[in-house]
Protein backbone atom coordinates (compact mmCIF):
# COMPACT_ATOMS: atom_id res chain seq x y z
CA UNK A 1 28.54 -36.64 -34.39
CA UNK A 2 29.58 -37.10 -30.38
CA UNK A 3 31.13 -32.83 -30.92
CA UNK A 4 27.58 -31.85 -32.82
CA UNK A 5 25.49 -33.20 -30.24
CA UNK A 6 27.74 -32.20 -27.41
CA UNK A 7 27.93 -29.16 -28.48
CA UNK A 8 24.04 -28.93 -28.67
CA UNK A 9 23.51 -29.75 -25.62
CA UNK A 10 26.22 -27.56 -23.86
CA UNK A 11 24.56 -24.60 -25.72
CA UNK A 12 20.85 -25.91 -24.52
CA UNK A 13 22.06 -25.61 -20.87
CA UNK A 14 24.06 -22.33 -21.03
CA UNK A 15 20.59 -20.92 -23.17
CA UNK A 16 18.82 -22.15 -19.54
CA UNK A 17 21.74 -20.42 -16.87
CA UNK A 18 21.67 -17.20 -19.42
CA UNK A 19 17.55 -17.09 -18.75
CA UNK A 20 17.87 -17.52 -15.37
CA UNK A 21 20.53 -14.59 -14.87
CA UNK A 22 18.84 -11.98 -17.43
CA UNK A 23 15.86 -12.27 -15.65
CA UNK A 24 13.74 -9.11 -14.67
CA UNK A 25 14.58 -8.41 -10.86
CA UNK A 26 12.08 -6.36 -8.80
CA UNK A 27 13.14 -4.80 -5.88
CA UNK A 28 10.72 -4.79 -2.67
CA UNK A 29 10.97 -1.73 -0.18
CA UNK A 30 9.86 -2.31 3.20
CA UNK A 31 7.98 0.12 5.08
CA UNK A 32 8.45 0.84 8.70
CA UNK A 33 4.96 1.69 9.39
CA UNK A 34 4.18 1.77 13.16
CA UNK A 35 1.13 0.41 14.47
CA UNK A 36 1.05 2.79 16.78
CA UNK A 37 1.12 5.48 14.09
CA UNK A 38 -2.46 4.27 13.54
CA UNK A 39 -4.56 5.57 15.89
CA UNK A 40 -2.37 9.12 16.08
CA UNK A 41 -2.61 9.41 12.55
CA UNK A 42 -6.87 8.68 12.84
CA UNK A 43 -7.02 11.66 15.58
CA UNK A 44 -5.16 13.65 13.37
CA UNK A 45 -7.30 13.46 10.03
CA UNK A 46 -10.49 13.70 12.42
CA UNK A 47 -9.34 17.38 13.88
CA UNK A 48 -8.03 18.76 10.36
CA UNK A 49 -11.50 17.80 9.48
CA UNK A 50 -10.20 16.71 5.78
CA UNK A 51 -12.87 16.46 3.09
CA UNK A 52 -13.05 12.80 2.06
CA UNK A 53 -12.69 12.44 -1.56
CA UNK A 54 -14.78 10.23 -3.36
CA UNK A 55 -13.22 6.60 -4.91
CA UNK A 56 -12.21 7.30 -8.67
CA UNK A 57 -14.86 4.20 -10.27
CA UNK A 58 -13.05 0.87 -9.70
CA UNK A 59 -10.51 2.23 -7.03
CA UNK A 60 -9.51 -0.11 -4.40
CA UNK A 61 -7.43 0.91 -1.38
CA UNK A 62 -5.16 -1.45 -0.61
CA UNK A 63 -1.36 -1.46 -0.21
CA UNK A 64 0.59 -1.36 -2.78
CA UNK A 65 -1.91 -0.24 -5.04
CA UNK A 66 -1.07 3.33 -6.25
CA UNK A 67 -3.03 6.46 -5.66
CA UNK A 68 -4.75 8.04 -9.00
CA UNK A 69 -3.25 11.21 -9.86
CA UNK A 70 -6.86 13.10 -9.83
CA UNK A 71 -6.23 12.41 -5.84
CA UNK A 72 -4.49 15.29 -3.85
CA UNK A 73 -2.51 13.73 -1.14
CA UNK A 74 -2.08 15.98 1.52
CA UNK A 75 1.17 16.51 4.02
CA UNK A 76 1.83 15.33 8.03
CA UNK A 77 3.17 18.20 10.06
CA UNK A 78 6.88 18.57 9.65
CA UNK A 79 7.37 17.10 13.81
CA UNK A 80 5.40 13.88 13.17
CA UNK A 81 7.55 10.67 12.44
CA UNK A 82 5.81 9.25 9.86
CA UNK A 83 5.99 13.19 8.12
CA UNK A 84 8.02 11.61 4.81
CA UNK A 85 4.59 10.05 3.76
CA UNK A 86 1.44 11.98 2.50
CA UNK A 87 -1.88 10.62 3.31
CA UNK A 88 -5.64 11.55 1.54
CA UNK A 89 -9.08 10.56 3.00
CA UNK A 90 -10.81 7.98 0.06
CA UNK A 91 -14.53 7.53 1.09
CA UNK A 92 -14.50 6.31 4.51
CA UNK A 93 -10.52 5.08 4.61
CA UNK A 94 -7.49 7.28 5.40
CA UNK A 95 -4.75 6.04 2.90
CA UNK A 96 -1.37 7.06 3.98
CA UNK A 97 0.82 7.27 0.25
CA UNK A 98 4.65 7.08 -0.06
CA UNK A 99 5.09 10.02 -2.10
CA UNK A 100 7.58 8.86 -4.08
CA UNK A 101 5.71 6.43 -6.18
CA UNK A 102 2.36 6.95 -4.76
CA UNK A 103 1.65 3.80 -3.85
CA UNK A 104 -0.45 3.11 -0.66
CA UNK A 105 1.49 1.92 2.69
CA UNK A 106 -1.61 1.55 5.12
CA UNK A 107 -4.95 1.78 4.92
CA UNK A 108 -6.62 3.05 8.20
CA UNK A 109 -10.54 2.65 8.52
C-alpha cells in the first residue's frame, strides 16, 4: 500500500515539474526607440505631407497592437537611424510599425 501511494504521489509531483517546464514561453523584443527620434520623426511626416488614413472601425493605436493589413506603412529615408521601421499616419497619430510583425513601437501625436 506504502509503494501504491508513494508511487502516486511521486507521479502527482513530477505531473506538476512536467507543467511547469512544457509551458508556452513568449519571447519579448525590446525596442530601442529614441525619444529624441520623436520630434525628428514629427517634422518629417509634416514635410512629406502624408495623407492620414482613416482608423479601420475599432482600431486602437497603441504599442504592441498590430497594424491592419488594409494600412500601407510607408518607409524612413535609407540615412535616418530609426530607417529599419516603417511608419503610417492613423487619423491624427503617426504610428511608427516594426515591419516585421507589424506591430506598433510608438505612437507619436
Amino acid at each position: 500500500m506504502k509503494k501504491v501511494l508513494l508511487a502516486a504521489l511521486l507521479a502527482s509531483f513530477s505531473g506538476v515539474a512536467l507543467a511547469q517546464m512544457s509551458g508556452s514561453t513568449t519571447t519579448t523584443t525590446t525596442t530601442t526607440f529614441q525619444p529624441a527620434w520623436r520630434s525628428e520623426i514629427k517634422e518629417y511626416v509634416t514635410k512629406e505631407k502624408v495623407t492620414h488614413v482613416p482608423p479601420p472601425a475599432g482600431y486602437t493605436a497603441a504599442v504592441g497592437a498590430p497594424v491592419p493589413p488594409s494600412v500601407e506603412l510607408r518607409s524612413f529615408p535609407a540615412t535616418a537611424p530609426y530607417a529599419k521601421y516603417r511608419y503610417s499616419v492613423i487619423g491624427d497619430q503617426t504610428v511608427v510599425v516594426d515591419p516585421t510583425d507589424r506591430k506598433v513601437i510608438e505612437v507619436i501625436r
